[in-house]
C-alpha atoms as a PDB file:
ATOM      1  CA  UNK A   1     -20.574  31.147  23.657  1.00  0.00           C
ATOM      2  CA  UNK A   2     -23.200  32.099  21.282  1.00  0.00           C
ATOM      3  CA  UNK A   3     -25.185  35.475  22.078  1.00  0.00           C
ATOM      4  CA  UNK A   4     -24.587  35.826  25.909  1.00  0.00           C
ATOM      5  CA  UNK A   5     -22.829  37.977  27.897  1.00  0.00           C
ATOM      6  CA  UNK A   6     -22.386  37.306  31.087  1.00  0.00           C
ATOM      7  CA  UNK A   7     -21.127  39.787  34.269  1.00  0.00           C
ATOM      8  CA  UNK A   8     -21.014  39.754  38.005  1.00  0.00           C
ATOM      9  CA  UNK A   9     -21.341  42.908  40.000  1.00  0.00           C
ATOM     10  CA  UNK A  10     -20.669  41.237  43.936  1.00  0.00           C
ATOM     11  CA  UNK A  11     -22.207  37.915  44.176  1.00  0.00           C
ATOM     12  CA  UNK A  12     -24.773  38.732  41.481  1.00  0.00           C
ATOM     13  CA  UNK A  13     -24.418  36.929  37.851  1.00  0.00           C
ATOM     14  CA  UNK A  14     -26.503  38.734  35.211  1.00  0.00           C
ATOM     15  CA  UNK A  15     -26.525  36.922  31.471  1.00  0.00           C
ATOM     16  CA  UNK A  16     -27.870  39.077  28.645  1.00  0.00           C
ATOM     17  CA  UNK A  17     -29.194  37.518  25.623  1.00  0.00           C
ATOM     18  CA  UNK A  18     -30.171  39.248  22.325  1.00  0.00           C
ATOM     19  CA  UNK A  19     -33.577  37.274  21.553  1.00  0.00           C
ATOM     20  CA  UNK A  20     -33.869  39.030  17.981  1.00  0.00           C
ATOM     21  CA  UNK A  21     -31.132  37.008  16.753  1.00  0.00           C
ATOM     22  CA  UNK A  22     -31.096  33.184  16.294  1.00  0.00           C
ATOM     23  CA  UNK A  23     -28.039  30.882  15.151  1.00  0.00           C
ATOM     24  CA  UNK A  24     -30.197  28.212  12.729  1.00  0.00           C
ATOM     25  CA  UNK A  25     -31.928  24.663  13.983  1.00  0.00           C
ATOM     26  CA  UNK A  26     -30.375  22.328  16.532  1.00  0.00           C
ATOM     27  CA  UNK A  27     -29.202  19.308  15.888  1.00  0.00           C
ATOM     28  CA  UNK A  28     -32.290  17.458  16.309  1.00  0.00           C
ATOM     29  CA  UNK A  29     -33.858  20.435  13.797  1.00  0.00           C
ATOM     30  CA  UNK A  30     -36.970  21.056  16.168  1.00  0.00           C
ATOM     31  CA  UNK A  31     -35.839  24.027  17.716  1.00  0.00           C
ATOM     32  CA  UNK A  32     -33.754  27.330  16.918  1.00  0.00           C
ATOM     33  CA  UNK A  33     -31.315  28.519  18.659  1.00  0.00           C
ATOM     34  CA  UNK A  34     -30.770  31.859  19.948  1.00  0.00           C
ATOM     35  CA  UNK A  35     -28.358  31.688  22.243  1.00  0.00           C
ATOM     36  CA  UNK A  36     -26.044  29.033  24.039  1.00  0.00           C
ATOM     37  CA  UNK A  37     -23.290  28.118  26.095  1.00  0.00           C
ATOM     38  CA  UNK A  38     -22.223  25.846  24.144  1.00  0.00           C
ATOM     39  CA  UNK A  39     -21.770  23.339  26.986  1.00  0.00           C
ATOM     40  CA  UNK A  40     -20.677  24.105  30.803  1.00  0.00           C
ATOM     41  CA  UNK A  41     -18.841  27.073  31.134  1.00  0.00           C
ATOM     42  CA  UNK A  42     -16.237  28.436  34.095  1.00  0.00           C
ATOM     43  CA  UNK A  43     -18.114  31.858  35.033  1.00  0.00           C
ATOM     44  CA  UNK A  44     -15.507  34.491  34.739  1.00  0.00           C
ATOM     45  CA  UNK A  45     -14.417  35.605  38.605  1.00  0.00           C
ATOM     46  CA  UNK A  46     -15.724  32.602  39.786  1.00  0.00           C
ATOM     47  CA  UNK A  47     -14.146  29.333  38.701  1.00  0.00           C
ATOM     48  CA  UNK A  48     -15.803  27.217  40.921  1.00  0.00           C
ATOM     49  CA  UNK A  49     -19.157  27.958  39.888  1.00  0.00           C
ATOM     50  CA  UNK A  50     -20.484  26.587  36.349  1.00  0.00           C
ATOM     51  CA  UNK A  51     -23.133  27.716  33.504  1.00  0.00           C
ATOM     52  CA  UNK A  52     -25.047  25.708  30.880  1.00  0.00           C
ATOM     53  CA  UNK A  53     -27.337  27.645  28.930  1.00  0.00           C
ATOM     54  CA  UNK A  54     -29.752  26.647  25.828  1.00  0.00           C
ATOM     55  CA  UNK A  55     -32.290  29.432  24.839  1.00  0.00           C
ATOM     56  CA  UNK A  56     -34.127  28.423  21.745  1.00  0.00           C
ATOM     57  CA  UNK A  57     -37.942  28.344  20.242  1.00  0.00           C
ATOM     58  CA  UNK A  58     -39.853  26.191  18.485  1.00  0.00           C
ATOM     59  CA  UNK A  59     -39.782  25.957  14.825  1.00  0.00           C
END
């Protein structure tokens, strides 16, 4: 994962992301990214459950 942290406290998932930083343009080069997944992800503790997250802004 790029930029996010991720921890659970109970049945409560918090994600942090650092929105000062940014990774370049996506593939399509319309956006950049700040932070990602990088596809689904397992959430730590919690196998069953699954994250996919893109945060990005325009160019």
């Amino acid at each position: 994962m790029k930029n996010v942290e991720m921890s659970i406290e109970g049945n409560i998932l918090t994600i942090k992301v650092d929105l000062s930083k940014d990774f370049g343009p996506s593939a399509s080069g319309k956006t950049i990214i700040i932070a990602s997944s990088e596809g689904n992800q397992s959430i730590p503790g919690k196998e069953e459950a699954k994250i996919g997250l893109n945060v990005y802004k325009k160019k």
